[in-house]
Structures are given as structure tokens and as C-alpha cells.
C-alpha atoms as a PDB file:
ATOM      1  CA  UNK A   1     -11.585 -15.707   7.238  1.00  0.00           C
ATOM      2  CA  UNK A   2      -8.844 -13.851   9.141  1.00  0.00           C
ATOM      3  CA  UNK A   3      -7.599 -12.211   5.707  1.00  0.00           C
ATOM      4  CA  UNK A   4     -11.259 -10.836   5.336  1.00  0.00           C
ATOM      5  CA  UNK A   5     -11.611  -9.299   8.608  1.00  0.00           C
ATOM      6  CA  UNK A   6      -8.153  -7.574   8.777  1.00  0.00           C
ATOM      7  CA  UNK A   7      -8.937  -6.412   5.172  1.00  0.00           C
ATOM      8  CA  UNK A   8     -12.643  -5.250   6.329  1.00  0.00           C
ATOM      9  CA  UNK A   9     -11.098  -3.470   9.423  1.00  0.00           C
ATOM     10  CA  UNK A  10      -8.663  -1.263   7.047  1.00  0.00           C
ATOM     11  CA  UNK A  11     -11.465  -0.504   4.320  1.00  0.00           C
ATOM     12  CA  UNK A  12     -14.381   0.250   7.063  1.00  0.00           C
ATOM     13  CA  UNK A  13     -14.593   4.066   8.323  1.00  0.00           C
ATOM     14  CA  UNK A  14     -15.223   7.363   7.177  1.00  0.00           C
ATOM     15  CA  UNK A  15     -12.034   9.175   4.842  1.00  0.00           C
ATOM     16  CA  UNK A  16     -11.014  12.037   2.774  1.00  0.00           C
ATOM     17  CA  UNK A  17      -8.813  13.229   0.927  1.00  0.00           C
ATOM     18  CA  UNK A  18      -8.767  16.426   3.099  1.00  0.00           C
ATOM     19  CA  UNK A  19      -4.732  16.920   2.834  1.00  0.00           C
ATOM     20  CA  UNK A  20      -4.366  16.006  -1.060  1.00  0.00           C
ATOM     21  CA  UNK A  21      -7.057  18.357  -1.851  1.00  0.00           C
ATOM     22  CA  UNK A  22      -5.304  21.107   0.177  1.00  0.00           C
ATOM     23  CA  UNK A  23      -2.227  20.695  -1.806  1.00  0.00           C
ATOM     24  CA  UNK A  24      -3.967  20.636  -4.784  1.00  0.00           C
ATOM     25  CA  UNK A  25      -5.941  23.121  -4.567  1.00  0.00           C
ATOM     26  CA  UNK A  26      -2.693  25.369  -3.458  1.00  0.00           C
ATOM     27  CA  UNK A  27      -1.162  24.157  -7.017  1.00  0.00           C
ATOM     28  CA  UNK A  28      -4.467  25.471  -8.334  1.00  0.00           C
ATOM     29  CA  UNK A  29      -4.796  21.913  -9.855  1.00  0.00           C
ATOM     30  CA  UNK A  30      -8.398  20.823 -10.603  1.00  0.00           C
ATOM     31  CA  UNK A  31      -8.957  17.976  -8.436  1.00  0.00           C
ATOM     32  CA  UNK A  32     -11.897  17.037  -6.420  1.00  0.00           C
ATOM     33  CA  UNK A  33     -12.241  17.328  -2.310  1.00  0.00           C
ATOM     34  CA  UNK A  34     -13.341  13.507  -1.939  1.00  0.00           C
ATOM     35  CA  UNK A  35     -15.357  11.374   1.263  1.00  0.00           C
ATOM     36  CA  UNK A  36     -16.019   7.713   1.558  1.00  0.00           C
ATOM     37  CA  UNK A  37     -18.287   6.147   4.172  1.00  0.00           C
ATOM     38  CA  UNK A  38     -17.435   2.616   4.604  1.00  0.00           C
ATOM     39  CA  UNK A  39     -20.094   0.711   6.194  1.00  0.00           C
ATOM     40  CA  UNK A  40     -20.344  -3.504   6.526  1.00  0.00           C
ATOM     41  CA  UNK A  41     -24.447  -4.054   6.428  1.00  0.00           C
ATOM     42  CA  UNK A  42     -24.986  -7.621   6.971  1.00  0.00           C
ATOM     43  CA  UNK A  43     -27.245  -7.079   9.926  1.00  0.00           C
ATOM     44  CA  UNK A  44     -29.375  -5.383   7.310  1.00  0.00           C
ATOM     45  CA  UNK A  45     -29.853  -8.016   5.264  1.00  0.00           C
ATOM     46  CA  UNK A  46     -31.932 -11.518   5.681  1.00  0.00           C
ATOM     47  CA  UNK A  47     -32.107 -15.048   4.592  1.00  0.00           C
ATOM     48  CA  UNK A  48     -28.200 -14.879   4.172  1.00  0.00           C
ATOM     49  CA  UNK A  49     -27.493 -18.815   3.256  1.00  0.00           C
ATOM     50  CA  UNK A  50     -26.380 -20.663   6.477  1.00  0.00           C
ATOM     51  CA  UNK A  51     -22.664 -20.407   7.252  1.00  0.00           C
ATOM     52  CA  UNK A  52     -22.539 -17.174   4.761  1.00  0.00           C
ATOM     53  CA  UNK A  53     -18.947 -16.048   5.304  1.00  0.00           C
ATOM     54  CA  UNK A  54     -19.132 -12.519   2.836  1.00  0.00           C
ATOM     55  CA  UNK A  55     -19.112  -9.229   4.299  1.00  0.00           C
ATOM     56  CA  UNK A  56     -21.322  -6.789   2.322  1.00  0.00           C
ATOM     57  CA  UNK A  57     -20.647  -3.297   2.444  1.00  0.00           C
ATOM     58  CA  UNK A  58     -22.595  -0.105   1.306  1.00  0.00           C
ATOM     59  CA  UNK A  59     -19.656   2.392  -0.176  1.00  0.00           C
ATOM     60  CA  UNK A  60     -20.921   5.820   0.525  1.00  0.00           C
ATOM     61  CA  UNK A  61     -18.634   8.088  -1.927  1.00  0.00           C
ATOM     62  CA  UNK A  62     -18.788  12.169  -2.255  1.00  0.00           C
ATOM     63  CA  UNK A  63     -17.478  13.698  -4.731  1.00  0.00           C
ATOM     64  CA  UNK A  64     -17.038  18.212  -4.820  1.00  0.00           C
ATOM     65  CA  UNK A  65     -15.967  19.972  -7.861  1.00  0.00           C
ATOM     66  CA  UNK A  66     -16.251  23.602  -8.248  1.00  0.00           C
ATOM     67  CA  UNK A  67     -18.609  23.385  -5.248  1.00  0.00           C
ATOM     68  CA  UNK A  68     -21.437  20.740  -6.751  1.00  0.00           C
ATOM     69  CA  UNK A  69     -21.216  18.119  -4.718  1.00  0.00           C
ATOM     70  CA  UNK A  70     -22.461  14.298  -6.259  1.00  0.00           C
ATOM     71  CA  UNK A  71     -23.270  11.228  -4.940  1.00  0.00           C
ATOM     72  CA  UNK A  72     -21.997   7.249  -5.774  1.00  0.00           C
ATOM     73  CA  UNK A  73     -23.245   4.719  -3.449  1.00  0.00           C
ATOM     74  CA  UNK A  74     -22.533   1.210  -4.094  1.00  0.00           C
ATOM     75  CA  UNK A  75     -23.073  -2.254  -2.794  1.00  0.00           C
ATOM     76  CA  UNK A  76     -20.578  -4.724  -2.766  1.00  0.00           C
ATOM     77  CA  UNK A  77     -20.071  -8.302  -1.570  1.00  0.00           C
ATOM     78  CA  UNK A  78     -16.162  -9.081  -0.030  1.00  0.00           C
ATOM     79  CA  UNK A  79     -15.396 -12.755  -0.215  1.00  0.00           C
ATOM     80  CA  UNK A  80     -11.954 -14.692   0.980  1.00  0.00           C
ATOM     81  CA  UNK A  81     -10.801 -16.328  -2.101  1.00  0.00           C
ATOM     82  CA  UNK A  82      -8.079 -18.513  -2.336  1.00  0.00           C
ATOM     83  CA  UNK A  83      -6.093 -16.086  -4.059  1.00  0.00           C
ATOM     84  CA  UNK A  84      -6.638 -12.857  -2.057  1.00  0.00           C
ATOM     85  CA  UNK A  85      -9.778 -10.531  -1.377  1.00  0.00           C
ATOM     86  CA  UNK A  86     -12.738 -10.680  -4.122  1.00  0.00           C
ATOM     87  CA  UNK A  87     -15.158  -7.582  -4.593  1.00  0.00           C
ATOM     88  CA  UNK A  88     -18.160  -8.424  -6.180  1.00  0.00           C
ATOM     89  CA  UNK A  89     -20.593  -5.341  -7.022  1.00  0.00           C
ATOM     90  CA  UNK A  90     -24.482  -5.389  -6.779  1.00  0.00           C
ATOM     91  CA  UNK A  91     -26.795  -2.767  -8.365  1.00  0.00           C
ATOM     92  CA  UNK A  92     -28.201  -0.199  -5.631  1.00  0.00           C
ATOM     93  CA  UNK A  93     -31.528  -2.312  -4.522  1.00  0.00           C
ATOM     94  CA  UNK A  94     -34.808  -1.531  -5.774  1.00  0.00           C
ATOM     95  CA  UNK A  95     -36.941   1.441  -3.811  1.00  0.00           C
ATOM     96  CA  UNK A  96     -33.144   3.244  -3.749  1.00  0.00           C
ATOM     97  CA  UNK A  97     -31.186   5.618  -6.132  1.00  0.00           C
ATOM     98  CA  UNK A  98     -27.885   7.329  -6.015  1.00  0.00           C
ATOM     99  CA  UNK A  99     -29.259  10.153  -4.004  1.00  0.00           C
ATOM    100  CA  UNK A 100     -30.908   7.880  -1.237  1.00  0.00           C
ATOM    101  CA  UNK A 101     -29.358   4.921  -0.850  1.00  0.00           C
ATOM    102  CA  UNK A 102     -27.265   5.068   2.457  1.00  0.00           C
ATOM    103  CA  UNK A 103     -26.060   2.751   4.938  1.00  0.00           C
ATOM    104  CA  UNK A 104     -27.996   4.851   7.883  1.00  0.00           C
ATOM    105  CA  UNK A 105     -31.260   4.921   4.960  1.00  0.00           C
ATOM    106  CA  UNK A 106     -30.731   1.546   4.809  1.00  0.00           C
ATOM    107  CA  UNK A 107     -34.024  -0.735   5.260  1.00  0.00           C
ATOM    108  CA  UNK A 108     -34.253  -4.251   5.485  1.00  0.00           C
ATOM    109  CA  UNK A 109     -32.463  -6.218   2.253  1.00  0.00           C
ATOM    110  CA  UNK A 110     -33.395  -9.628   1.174  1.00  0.00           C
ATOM    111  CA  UNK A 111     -30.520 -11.439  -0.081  1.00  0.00           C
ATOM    112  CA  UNK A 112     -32.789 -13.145  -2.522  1.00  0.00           C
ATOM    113  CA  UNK A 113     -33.355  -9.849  -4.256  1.00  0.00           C
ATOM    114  CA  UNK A 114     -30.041  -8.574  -4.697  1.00  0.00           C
ATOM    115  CA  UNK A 115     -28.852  -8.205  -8.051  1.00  0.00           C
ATOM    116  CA  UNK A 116     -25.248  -8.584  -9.173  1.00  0.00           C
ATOM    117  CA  UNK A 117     -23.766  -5.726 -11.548  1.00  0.00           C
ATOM    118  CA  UNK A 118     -23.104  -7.426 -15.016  1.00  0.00           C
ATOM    119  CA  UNK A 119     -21.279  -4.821 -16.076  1.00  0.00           C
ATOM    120  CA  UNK A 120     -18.394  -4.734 -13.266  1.00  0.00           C
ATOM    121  CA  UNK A 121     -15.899  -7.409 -13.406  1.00  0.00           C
ATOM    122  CA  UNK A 122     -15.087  -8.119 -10.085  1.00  0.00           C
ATOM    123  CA  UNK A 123     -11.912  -6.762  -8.470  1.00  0.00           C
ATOM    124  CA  UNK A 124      -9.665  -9.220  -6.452  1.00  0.00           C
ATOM    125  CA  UNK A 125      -7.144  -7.953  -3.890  1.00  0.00           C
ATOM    126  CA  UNK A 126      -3.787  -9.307  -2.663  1.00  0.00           C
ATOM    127  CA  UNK A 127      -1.693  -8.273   0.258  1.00  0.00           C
ATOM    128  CA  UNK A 128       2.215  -7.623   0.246  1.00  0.00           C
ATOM    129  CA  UNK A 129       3.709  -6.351   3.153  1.00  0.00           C
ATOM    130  CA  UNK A 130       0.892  -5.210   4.854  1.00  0.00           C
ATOM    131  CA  UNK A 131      -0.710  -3.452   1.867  1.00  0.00           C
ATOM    132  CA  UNK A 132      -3.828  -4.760   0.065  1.00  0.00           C
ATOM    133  CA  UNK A 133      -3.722  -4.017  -3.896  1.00  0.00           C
ATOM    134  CA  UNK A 134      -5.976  -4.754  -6.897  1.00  0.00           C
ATOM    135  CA  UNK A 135      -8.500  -3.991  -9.370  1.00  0.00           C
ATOM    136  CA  UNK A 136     -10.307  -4.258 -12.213  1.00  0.00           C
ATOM    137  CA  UNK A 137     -11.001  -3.597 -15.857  1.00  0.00           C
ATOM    138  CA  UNK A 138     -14.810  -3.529 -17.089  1.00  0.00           C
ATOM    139  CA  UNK A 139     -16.999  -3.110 -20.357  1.00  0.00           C
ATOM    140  CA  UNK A 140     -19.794  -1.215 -19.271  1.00  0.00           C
ATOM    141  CA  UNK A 141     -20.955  -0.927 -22.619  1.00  0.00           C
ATOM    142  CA  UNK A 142     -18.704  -2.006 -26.193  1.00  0.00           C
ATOM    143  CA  UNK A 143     -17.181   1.396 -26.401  1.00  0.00           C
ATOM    144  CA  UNK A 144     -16.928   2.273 -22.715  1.00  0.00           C
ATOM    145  CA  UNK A 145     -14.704   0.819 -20.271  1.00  0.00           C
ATOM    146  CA  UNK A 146     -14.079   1.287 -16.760  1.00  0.00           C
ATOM    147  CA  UNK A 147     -10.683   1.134 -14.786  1.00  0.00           C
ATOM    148  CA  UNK A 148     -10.070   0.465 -11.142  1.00  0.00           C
ATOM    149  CA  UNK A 149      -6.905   0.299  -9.506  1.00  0.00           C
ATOM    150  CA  UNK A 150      -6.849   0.374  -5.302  1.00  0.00           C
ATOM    151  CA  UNK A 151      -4.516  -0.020  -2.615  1.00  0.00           C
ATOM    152  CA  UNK A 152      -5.602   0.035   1.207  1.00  0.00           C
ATOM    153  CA  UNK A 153      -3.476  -0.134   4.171  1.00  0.00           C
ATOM    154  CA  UNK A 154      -3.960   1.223   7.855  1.00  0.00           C
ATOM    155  CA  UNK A 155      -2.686   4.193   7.081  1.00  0.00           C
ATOM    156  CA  UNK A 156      -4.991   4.840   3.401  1.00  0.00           C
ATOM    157  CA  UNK A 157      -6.583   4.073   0.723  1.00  0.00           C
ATOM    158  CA  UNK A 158      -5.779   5.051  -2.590  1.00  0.00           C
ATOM    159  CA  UNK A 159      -8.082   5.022  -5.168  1.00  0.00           C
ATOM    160  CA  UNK A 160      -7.534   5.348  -9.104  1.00  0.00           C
ATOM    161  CA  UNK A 161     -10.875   5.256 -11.336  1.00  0.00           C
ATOM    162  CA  UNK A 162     -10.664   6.222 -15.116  1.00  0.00           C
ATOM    163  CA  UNK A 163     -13.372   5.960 -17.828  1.00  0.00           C
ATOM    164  CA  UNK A 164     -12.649   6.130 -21.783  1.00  0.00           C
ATOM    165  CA  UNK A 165     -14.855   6.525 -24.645  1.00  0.00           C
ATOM    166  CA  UNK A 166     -13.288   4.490 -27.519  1.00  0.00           C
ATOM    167  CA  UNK A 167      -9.902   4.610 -26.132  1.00  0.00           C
ATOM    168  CA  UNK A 168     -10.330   8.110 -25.046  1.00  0.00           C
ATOM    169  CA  UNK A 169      -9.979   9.138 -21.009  1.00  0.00           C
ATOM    170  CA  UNK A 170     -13.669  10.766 -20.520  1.00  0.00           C
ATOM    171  CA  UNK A 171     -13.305  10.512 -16.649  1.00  0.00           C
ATOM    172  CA  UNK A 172     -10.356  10.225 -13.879  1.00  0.00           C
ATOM    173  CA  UNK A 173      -7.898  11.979 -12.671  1.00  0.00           C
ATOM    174  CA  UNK A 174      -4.011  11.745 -12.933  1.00  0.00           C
ATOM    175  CA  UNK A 175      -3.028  11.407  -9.504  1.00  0.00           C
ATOM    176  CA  UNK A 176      -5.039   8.829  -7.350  1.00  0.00           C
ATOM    177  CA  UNK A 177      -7.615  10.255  -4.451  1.00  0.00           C
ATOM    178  CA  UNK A 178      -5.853   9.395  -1.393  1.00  0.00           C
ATOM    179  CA  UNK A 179      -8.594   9.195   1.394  1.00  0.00           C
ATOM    180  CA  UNK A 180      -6.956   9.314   5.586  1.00  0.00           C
ATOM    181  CA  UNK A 181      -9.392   7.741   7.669  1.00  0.00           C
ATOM    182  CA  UNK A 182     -11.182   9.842  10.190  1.00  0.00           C
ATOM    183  CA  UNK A 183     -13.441   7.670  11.988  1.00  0.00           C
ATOM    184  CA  UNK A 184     -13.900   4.244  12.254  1.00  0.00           C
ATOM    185  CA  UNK A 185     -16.444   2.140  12.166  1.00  0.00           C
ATOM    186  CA  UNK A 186     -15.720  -1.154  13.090  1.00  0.00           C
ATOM    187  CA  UNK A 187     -15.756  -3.117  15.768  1.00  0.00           C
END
């Protein structure tokens, strides 16, 4: 359980990728300015099973390009594996939608409710040298297919997210976002 708390301390807090998008912006480079809100919810959530050891999280992520800003909340469950850190993702709960759904908007959960995604293949993360990497490759449909790739540390996280279309890169960037924390929000 000790791997799952110092992993939950690093990926808990509010980031952006303030700097990166400076620079890129300078090398007039399309790339978008980038926030995540980090936020464990368990104390939202009832009839947990007895001795539940999982951390669930609402991922609060803002995206800006050419000044339209978008929103991609998720829920996801962190478990200790034996093998490293597992992220499992859950569909935004019922009453909620991409626009709403919130950590602070956040009403009572029942864990009996919650649905898994069944299109994301969960991501498991392993820690070398102080640095937590992993990911995951998913089908969200027979001809699309979704690519994750993350490492976290103290000092950032780096995120790399690509779609493709038959083979074809439809979303993503080249470079990964690199997010700095600026507040945190653990304990």
C-alpha cells in the first residue's frame, strides 16, 4: 500500500504545462496550453467493500487551442498490483457529462453503480529510480485505437496520448504535454 500512496501523492494536484506552452508557442508550434486537476474522491463514494484498498480519482483535464477551451474528465480506480500501479477507467457516472462532471460538482457515488470503461485497457505503472512509467494501448472501436504512454515523478508528469484511424494519427501531438505541479492537493 506504500507504493500506492507515494504514487497518489506525485499524481494528486493541480498542473500545466505553462512553460512548454511558452516555448512552443515562441517556436510558433501548434501545441495546446494544457491543466489537470488531480483529485482522490473516495470520501465521495459509498458502500466501498470492507478493507477496499483503491484510491479513485476524478482527472479533471483542460485542453486550449486557438483559444476554445474543452473539457475531459475521467474516473479512474488506482490499485497496488503485484507488478506496479494499475489504472482502471470508469465511464463518467450517470446524471454527469464532460462539461459537469468535477471533483468539487461531485455528489454522492455509489460504488455499486459505477461502470468500468470496456473500451480502455487498463494502464499499469512501474517505478525505476524514482520515476513511475506506463501505459496502455486500446480498441475503442475495430478501426480506432487509443495510445497512452505516462511518466510521473515529483517533479512532472508527462503525458503522451495519440489516436489513429486505420493506422492513421487522427489525434496527439509529437512532443508529450509536460504538466509542473502548482498546487497540491494531498494530504
Amino acid at each position: 500500500m506504500n507504493n500506492l500512496k507515494t504514487f497518489m501523492n506525485i499524481l494528486t494536484g493541480s498542473f500545466n504545462n505553462s512553460e512548454q506552452f511558452e516555448k512552443m508557442k515562441q517556436d510558433n508550434l501548434d501545441f495546446p496550453y494544457a491543466e489537470h486537476v488531480n483529485t482522490i474522491c473516495n470520501d465521495k463514494i459509498t458502500n466501498l467493500p470492507k478493507d477496499f484498498k483503491g484510491i479513485f480519482m476524478v482527472e479533471e483535464s483542460y485542453y486550449t487551442v486557438n483559444g476554445n477551451t474543452h473539457a475531459s474528465p475521467h474516473l479512474f480506480l488506482f490499485t497496488e498490483e503485484e507488478s506496479g500501479i494499475k489504472l482502471t477507467s470508469y465511464e463518467i457516472p450517470d446524471g454527469y457529462d464532460k462539461n459537469t462532471f468535477t471533483y468539487k460538482a461531485l455528489k454522492e457515488l455509489d460504488y455499486n453503480k459505477l461502470k468500468l470503461s470496456e473500451k480502455f485497457t487498463p494502464a499499469l505503472y512501474i517505478e525505476k529510480d524514482g520515476v513511475w512509467e506506463g501505459g496502455s494501448i486500446s480498441m475503442f472501436s475495430p478501426v480506432l485505437k487509443f495510445i497512452l504512454f505516462e511518466r510521473f515523478s515529483k517533479e512532472y508528469l508527462e503525458v503522451s496520448e495519440s489516436m489513429e484511424v486505420n493506422g492513421k494519427k487522427t489525434f496527439g501531438y509529437d512532443e508529450p504535454i509536460f504538466y509542473k505541479r502548482i498546487i497540491n492537493l494531498h494530504t
